[in-house]
Protein backbone atom coordinates (compact mmCIF):
# COMPACT_ATOMS: atom_id res chain seq x y z
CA UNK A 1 190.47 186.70 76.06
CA UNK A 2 189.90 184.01 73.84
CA UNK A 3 189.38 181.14 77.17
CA UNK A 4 186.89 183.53 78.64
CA UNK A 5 184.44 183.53 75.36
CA UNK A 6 184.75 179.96 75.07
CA UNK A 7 183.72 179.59 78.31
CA UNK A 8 180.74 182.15 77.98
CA UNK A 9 179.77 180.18 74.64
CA UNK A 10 179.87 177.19 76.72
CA UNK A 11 177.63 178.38 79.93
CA UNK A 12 175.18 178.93 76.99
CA UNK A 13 174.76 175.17 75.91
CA UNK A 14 175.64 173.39 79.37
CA UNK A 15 173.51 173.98 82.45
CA UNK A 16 174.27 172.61 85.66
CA UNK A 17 173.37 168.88 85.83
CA UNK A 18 172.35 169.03 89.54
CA UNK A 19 169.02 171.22 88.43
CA UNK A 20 165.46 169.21 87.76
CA UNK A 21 163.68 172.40 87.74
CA UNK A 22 163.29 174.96 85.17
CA UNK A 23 163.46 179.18 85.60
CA UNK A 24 161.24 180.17 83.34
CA UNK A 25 158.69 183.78 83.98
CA UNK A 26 156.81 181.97 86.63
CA UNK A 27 159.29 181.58 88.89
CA UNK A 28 159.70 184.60 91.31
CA UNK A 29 160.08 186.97 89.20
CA UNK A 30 159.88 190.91 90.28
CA UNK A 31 158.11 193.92 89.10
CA UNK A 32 158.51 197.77 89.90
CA UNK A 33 156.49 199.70 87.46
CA UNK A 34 157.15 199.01 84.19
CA UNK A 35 160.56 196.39 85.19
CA UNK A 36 160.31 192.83 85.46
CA UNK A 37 163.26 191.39 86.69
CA UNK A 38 164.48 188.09 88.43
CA UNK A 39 167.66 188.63 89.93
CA UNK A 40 169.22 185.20 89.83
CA UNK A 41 168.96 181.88 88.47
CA UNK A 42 171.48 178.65 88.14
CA UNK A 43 173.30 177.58 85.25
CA UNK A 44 176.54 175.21 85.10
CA UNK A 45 178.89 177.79 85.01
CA UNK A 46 177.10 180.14 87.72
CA UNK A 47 174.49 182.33 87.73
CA UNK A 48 171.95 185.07 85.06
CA UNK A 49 169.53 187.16 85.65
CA UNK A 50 167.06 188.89 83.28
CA UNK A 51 164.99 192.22 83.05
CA UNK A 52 162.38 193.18 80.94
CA UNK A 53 161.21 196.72 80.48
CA UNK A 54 157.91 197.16 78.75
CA UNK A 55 157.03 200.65 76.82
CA UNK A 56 153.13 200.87 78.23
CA UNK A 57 150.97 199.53 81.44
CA UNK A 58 149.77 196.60 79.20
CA UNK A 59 152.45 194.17 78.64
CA UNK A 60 151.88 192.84 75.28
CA UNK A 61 155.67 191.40 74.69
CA UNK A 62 157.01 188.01 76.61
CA UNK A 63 160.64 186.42 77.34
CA UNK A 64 161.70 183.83 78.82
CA UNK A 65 164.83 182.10 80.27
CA UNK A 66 165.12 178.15 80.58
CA UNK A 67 167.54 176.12 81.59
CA UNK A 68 168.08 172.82 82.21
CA UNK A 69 166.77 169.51 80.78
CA UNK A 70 165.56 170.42 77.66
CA UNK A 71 163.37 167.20 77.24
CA UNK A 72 160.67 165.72 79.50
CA UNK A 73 163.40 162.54 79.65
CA UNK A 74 165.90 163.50 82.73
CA UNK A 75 168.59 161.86 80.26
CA UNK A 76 167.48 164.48 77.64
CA UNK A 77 170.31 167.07 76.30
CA UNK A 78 170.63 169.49 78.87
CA UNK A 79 171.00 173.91 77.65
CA UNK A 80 169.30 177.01 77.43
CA UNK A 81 166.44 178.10 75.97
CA UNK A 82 165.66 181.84 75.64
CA UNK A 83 162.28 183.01 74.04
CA UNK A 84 161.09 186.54 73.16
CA UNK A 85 157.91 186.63 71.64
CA UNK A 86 156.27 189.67 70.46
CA UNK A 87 152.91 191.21 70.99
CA UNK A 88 152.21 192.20 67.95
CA UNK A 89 149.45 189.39 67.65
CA UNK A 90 148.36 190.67 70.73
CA UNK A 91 148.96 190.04 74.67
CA UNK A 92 146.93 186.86 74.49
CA UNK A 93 148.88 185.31 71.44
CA UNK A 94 152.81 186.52 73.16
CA UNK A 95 151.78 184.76 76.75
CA UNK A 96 150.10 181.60 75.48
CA UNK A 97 152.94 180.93 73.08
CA UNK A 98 155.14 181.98 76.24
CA UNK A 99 153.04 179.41 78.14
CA UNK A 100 152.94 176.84 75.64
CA UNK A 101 156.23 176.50 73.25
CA UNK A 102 159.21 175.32 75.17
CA UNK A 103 156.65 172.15 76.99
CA UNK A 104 156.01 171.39 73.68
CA UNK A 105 159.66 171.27 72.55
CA UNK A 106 160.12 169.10 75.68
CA UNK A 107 157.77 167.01 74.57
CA UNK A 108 159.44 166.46 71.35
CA UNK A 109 162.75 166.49 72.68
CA UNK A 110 164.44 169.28 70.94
């Protein structure tokens, strides 16, 4: 019991090294209705997937799923970076900061 949640905890900071890319919400995600899913993405120790289900037609809420380098060095520390940003400022505030905050963490280099 104990060796599997170490290596759960671990699949959360390590991502597979062979990955330039990152999975974030614009890449291939589905939607039917009011679920947004992706069914798979890589990580070092496998594979996730995430779904989102939103309460009403306009989707005011964000999330999203990185992982990878988290620096715009290739040499930067590698993880996972999961953002869910609420809509209570309002669709346009949850998608740019969706849009915007983990490139700018990048940027920075974490």
């Amino acid at each position: 019991m104990l060796s599997q949640l170490i290596n759960f905890l671990r699949a959360c900071f390590r991502p597979r090294s062979d990955q330039n890319g990152q999975l974030g919400s614009d890449s291939g995600g589905k939607q039917d209705g009011l679920l947004w899913y992706k069914d798979t993405g890589q990580h070092f120790h496998g594979e996730f997937s995430m779904a989102v289900v939103q309460a009403n037609n306009l989707l005011e809420d964000q999330s999203q799923v990185e992982s990878g380098c988290l620096s715009t060095h290739d040499s930067g520390p590698f993880g996972t970076f999961v953002g869910v940003y609420d809509g209570h400022g309002g669709p346009e505030t949850s998608r740019y900061v969706n849009e915007y905050l983990f490139q700018h963490f990048k940027i920075v280099g974490l």
